[in-house]
Protein backbone atom coordinates (compact mmCIF):
# COMPACT_ATOMS: atom_id res chain seq x y z
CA UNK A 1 48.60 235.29 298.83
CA UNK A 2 50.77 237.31 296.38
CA UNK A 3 50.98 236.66 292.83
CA UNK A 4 54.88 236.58 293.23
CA UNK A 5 54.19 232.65 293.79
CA UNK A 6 52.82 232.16 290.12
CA UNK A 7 55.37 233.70 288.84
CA UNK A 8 57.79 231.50 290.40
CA UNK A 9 55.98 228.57 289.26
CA UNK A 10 56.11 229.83 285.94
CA UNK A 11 59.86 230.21 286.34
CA UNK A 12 59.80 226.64 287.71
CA UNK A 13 58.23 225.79 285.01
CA UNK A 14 60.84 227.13 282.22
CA UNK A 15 63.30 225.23 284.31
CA UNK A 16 61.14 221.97 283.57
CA UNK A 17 60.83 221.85 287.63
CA UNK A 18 57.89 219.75 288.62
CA UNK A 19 54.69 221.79 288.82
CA UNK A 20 51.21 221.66 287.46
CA UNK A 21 49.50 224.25 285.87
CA UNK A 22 46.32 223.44 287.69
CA UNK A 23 47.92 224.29 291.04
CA UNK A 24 49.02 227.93 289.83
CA UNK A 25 45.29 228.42 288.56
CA UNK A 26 44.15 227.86 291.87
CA UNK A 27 46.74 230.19 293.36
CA UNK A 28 45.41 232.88 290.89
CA UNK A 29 41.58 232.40 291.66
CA UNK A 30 42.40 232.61 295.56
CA UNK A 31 44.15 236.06 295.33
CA UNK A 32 42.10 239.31 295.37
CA UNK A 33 42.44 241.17 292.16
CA UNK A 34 40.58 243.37 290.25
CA UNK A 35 39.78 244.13 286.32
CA UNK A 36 40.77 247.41 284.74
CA UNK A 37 39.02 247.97 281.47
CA UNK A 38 38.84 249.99 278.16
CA UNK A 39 34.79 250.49 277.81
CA UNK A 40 35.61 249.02 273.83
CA UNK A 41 35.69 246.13 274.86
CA UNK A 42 32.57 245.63 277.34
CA UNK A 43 30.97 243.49 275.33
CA UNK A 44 33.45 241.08 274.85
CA UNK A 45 34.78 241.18 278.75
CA UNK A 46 31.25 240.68 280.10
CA UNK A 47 30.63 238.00 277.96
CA UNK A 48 34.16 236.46 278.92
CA UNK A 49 33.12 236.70 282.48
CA UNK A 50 29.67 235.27 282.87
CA UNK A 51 31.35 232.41 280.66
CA UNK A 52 34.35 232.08 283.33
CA UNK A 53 31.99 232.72 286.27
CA UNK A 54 33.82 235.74 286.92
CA UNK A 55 32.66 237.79 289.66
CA UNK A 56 35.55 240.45 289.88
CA UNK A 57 34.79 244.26 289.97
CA UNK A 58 35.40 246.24 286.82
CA UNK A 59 37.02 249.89 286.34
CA UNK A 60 35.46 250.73 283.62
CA UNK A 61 37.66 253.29 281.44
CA UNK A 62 35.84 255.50 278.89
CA UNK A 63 36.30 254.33 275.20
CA UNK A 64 37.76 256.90 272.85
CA UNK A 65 41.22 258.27 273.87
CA UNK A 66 43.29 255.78 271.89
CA UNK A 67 44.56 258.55 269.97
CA UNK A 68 45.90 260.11 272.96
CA UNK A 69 48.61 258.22 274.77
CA UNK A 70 48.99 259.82 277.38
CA UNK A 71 45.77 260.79 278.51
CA UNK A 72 45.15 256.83 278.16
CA UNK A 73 48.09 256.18 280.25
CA UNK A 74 47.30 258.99 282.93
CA UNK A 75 43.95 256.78 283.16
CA UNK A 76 44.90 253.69 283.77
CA UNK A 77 47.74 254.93 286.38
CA UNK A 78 44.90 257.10 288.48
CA UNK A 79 42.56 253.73 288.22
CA UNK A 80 45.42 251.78 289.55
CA UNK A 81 45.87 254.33 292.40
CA UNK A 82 42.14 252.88 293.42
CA UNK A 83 43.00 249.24 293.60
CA UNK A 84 44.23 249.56 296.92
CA UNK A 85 42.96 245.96 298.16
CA UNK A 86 43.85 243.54 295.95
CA UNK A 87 47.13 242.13 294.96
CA UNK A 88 46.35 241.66 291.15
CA UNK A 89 45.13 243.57 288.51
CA UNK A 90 43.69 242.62 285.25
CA UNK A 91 44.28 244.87 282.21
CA UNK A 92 41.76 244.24 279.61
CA UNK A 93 43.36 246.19 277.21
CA UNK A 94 45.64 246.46 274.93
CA UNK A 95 49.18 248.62 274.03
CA UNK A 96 46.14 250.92 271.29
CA UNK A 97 48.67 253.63 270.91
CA UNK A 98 51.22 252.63 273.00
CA UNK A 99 48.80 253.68 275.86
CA UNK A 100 50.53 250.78 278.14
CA UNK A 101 53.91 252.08 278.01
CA UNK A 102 55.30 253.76 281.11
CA UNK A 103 52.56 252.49 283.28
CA UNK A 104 53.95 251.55 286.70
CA UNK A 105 52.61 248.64 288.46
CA UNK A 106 53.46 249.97 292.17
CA UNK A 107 52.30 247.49 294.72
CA UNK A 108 50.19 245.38 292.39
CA UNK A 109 51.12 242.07 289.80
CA UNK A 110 49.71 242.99 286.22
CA UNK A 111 48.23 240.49 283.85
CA UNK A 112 47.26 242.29 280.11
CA UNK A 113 47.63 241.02 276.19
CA UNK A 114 50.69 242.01 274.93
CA UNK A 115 48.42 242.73 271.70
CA UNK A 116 49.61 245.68 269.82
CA UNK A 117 45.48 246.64 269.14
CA UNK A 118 42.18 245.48 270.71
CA UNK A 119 41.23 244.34 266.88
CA UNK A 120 44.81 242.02 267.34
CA UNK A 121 43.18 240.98 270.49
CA UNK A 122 39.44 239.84 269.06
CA UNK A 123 40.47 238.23 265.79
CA UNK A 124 44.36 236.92 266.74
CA UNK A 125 47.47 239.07 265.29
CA UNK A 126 48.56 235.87 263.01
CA UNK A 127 44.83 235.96 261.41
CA UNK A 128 43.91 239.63 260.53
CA UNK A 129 43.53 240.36 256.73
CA UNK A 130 45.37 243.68 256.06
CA UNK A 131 43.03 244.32 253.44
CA UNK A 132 40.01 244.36 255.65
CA UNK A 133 39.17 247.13 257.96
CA UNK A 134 37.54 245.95 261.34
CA UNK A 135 35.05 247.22 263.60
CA UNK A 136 33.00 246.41 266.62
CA UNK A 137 30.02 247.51 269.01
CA UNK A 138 32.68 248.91 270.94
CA UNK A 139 34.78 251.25 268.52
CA UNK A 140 31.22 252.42 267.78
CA UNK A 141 30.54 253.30 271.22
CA UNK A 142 32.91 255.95 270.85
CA UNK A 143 32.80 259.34 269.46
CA UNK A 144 36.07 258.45 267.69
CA UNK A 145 34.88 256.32 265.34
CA UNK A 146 35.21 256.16 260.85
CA UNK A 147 31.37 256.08 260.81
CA UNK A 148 31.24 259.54 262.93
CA UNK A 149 34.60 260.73 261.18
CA UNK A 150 32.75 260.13 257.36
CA UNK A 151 29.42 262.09 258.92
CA UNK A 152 31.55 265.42 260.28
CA UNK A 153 33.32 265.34 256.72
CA UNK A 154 29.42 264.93 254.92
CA UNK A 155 28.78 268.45 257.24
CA UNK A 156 32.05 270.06 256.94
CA UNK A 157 33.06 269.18 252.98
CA UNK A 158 30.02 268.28 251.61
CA UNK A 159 28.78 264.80 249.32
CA UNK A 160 31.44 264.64 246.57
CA UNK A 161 34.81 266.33 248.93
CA UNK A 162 33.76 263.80 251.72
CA UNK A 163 33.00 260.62 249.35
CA UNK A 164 36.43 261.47 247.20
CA UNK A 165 38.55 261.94 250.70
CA UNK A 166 37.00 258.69 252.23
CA UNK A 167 37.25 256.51 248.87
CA UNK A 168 41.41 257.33 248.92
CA UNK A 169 41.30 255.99 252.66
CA UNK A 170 39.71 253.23 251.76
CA UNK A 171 41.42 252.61 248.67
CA UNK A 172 43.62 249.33 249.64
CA UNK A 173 40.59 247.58 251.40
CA UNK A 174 38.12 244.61 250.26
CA UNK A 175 36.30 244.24 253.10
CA UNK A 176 34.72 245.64 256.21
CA UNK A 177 34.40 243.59 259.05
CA UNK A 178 32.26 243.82 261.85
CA UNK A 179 33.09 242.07 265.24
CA UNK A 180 30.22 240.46 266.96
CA UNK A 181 27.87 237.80 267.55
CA UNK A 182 24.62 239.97 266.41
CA UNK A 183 24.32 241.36 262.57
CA UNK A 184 26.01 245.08 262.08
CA UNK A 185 23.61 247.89 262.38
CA UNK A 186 22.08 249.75 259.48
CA UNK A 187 24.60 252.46 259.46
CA UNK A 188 27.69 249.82 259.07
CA UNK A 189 26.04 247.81 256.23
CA UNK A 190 25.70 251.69 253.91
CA UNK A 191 28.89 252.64 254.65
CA UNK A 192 29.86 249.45 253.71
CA UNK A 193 28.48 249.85 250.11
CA UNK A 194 29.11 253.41 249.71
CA UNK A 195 32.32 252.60 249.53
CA UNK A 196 32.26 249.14 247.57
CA UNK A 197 33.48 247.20 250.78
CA UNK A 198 32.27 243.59 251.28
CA UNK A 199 30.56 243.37 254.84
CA UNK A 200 31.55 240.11 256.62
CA UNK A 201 31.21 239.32 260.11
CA UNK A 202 33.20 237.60 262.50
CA UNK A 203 32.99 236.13 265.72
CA UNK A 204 34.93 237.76 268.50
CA UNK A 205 37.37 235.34 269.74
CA UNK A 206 36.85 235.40 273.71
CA UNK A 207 40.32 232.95 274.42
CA UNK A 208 42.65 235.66 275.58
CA UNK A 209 40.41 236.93 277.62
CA UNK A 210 38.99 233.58 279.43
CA UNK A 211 42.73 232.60 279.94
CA UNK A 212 43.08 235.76 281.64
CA UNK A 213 40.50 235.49 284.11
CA UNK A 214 41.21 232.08 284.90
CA UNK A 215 44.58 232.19 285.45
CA UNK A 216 45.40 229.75 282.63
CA UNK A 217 48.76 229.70 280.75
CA UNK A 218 48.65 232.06 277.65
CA UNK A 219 51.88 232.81 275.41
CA UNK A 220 49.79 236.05 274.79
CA UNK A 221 48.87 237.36 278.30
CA UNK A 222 52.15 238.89 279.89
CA UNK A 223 52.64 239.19 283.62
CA UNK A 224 54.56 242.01 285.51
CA UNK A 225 55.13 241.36 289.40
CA UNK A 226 54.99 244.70 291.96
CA UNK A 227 57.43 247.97 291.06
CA UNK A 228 57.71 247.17 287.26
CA UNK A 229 56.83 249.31 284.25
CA UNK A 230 55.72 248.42 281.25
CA UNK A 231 58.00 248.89 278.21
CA UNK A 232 57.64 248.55 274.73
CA UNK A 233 59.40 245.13 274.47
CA UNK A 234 56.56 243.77 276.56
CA UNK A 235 54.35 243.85 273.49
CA UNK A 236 54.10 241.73 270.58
C-alpha cells in the first residue's frame, strides 16, 4: 500500500474532510518501511521501539560525522539505495549540520524531525536552556565529542593552555546536562566541575520518536512522498 494514501488523508484532513486519524495509523503500520538511523541516538530509538512494539529493521549509521555534511548526506543517500523493499523510510535523525539537505527520496515516502539538532529532538526546541550545554550516551559514543576534544588539548597544550582555552568556551554556560535515564559517568561529572558547570540530568523525551513509529500525527515529524528532496525550509 503506498504511503501516498496518508498523505492524502492528511491533505483531507487540512481541508476538514471527514477522516480519522486512527484509520491513517493503520495505513502506516500495514506498509513495509524501514528505519534509517544516526548510531547517537541508539539508545533513545531502541528504547522508543520496544515501547511501540516496533519490530522494523534498523540501518544503523556511524555516529560522528555531524561536522561533515556531506559525508553525512552521502550516507544516508547510499543507505537509502538499500531499502529496495519497502515503501517507507524512517529517518531518525535530524538536519545536525544540515546533513538532510539535498537528500533525494527516489522511490521511497520519508518520515524524519524537522529538528534543527538531535539535542532539539531529546529535550524539545521550545525548552532548551541556551545557557546549558547538553550531552548524551550517544554524543559520547563518538570520537567527536567535548570530553575527547578537552583530553587531545590536555596532550597537545598542556594543563593551564587547555584549561584557559576550554574555560573561554565555556564561558556563557551554567550548566551541563546529561541526557539519560541512568546517572552520567565519572568522566562527565569532573569535567563538569573543572569547569564550574552545574551537572543536571534530564530525561530524554521519547514523543517524537514514538509518533514516528506509530504513524501518529506530529506537527514535528515532516513527510516527503517519492521523487522529493529535502530542502532547508523543511526544517524548523
Amino acid at each position: 500500500m503506498a504511503y501516498r494514501q496518508v498523505l492524502q488523508g492528511e491533505s483531507a484532513l487540512a481541508s476538514k474532510d471527514i477522516l480519522c486519524y486512527d484509520s491513517i495509523k493503520r495505513k502506516v503500520r500495514e506498509m513495509s518501511r524501514i528505519i534509517i538511523a544516526c548510531s547517537t541516538l541508539k539508545n533513545e530509538l531502541l528504547e522508543a521501539m520496544a515501547r511501540c512494539c516496533c519490530t522494523d529493521s534498523v540501518l544503523w549509521l556511524p555516529a560522528g560525522a555531524h561536522n561533515n555534511a556531506a559525508k553525512r548526506a552521502n550516507q544516508i543517500q547510499s543507505a537509502l539505495g538499500k531499502c529496495k523493499d519497502c515503501d517507507t523510510v524512517l529517518l531518525c535523525m535530524t538536519f545536525c549540520g544540515d546533513s538532510l539537505m539535498g537528500i533525494h527520496s527516489a522511490g521511497h515516502t520519508l518520515v524524519f524531525p524537522q529538528f534543527a539538532d538531535c539535542i532539539s529532538l531529546l529535550v524539545g526546541a521550545d525548552s532548551r536552556d541556551m545557557e546549558s550545554y547538553y550531552l548524551s550516551e550517544g554524543w559520547l559514543s563518538g570520537k567527536e565529542n567535548i570530553l575527547n576534544e578537552y583530553e587531545a588539548a590536555l596532550q597537545k597544550y598542556g594543563n593551564a593552555r587547555a584549561d584557559g582555552i576550554f574555560s573561554a568556551m565555556f564561558r556563557n554556560y551554567k550548566n551541563l546536562v546529561w541526557i539519560g535515564s541512568s546517572p552520567a559517568p565519572d568522566r562527565v561529572r569532573i569535567f563538569a566541575e573543572r569547569f564550574g558547570l552545574t551537572l543536571r540530568m534530564q530525561t530524554p523525551d521519547l514523543s517524537v520518536l514514538e509518533n514516528m513509529i506509530r504513524g501518529v500525527h506530529d506537527m514535528n515529524l515532516r513527510i516527503i512522498p517519492p521523487d522529493t528532496t529535502i530542502t532547508r525550509e523543511m526544517r524548523k
